[in-house]
C-alpha atoms as a PDB file:
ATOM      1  CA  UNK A   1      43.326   4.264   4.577  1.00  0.00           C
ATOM      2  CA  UNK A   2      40.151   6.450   4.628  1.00  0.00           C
ATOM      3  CA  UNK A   3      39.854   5.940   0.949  1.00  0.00           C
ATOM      4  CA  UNK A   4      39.176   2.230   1.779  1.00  0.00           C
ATOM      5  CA  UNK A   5      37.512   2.946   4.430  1.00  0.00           C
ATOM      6  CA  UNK A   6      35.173   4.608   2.447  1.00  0.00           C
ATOM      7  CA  UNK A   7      34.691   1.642  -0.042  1.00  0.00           C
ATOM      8  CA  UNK A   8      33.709  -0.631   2.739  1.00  0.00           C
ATOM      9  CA  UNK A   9      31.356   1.486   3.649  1.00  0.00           C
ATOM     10  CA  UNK A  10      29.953   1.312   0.542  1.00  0.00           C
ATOM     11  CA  UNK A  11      30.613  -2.376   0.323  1.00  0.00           C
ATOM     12  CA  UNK A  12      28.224  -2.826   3.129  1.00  0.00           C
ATOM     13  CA  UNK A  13      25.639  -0.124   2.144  1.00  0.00           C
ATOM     14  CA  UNK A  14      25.206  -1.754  -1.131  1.00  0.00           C
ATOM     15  CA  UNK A  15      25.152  -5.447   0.458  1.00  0.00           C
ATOM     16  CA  UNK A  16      24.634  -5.832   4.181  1.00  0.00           C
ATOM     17  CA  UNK A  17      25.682  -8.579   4.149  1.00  0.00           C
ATOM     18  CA  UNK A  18      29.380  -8.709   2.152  1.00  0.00           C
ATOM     19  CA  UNK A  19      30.995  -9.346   5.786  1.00  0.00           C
ATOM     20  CA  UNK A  20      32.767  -6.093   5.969  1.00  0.00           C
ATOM     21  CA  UNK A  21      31.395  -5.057   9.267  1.00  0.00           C
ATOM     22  CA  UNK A  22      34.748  -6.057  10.757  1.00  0.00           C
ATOM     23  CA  UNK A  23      37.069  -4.893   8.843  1.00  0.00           C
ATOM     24  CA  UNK A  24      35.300  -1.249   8.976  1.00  0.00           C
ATOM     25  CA  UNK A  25      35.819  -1.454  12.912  1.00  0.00           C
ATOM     26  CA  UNK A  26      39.681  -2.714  12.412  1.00  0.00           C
ATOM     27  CA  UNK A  27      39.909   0.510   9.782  1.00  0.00           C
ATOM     28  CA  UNK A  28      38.193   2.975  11.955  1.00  0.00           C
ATOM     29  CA  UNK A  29      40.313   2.203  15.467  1.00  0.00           C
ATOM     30  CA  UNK A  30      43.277   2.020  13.284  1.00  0.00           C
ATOM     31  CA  UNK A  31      42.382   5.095  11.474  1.00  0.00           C
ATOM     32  CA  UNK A  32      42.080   7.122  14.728  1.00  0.00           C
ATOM     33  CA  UNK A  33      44.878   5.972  16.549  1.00  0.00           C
ATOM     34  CA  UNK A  34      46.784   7.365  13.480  1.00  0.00           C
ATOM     35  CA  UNK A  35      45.235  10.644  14.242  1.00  0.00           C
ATOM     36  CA  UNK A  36      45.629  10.448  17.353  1.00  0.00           C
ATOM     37  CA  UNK A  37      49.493   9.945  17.355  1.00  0.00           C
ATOM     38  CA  UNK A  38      49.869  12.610  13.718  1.00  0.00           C
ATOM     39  CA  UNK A  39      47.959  15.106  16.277  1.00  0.00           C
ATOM     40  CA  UNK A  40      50.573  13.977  19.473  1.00  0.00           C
ATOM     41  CA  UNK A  41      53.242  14.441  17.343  1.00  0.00           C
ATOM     42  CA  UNK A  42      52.245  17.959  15.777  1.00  0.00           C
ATOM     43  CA  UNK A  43      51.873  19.270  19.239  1.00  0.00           C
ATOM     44  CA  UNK A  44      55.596  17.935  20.516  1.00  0.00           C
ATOM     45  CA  UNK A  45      56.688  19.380  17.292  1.00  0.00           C
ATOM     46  CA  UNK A  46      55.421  22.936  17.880  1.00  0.00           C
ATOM     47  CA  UNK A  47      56.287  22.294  21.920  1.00  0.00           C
ATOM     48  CA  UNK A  48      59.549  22.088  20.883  1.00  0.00           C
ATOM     49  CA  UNK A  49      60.295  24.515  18.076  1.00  0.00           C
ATOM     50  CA  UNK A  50      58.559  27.320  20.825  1.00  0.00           C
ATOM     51  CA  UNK A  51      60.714  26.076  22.983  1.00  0.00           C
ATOM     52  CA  UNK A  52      64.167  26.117  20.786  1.00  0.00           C
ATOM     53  CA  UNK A  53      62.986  29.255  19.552  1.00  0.00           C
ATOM     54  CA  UNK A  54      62.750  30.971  23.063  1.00  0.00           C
ATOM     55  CA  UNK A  55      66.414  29.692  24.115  1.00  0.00           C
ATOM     56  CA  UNK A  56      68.079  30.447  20.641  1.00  0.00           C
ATOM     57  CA  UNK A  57      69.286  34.042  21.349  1.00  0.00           C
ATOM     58  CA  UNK A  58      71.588  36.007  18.655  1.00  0.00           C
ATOM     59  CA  UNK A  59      74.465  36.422  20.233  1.00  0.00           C
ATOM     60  CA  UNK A  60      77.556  38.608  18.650  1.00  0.00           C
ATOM     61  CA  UNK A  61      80.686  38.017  19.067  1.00  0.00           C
ATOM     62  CA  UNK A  62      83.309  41.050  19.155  1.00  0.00           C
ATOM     63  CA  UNK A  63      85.078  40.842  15.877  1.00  0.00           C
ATOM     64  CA  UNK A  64      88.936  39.987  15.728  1.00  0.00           C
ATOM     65  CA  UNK A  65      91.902  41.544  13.825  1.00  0.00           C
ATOM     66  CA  UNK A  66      93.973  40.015  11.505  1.00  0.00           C
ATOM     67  CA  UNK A  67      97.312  41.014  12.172  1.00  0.00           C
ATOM     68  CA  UNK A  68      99.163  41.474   8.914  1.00  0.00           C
ATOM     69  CA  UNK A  69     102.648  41.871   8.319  1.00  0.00           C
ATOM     70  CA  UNK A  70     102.596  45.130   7.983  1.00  0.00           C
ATOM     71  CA  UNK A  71     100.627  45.386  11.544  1.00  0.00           C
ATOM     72  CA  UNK A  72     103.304  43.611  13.000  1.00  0.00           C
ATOM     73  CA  UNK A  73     105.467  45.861  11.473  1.00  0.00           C
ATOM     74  CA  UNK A  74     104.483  49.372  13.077  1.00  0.00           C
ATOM     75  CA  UNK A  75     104.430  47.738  16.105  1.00  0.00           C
ATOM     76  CA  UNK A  76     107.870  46.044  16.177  1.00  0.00           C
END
């Protein structure tokens, strides 16, 4: 989008009066609401990998025997 944004410009700098003025305005709003929501976004995204990264605690679990036969074996 900026790329054409950038030939309309140019559109209009070389002829003022091509009838681009218009579409430059559509570009540009839709151009920065884009921004706007990529920047939105990137901040919910780090908000929430802080976030899962603060309440994701190792936690270790006591480690269990296998009780083989011959286990069973000194005990019976």
């Amino acid at each position: 989008m900026a790329l054409s944004l950038k030939l309309l410009r140019e559109a209009m700098h070389l002829n003022p009066n091509a009838g681009v003025k218009r579409e430059i305005a559509t570009l540009s709003r839709a151009l920065k609401k884009a921004d706007s929501a990529a920047a939105s976004e990137d901040a919910s995204a780090q908000q929430a990998q802080d976030e899962s990264s603060k309440s994701k605690k190792t936690t270790r679990k006591p480690a269990t025997r296998k009780t083989t036969a011959t286990q069973k074996a000194k005990r019976g």
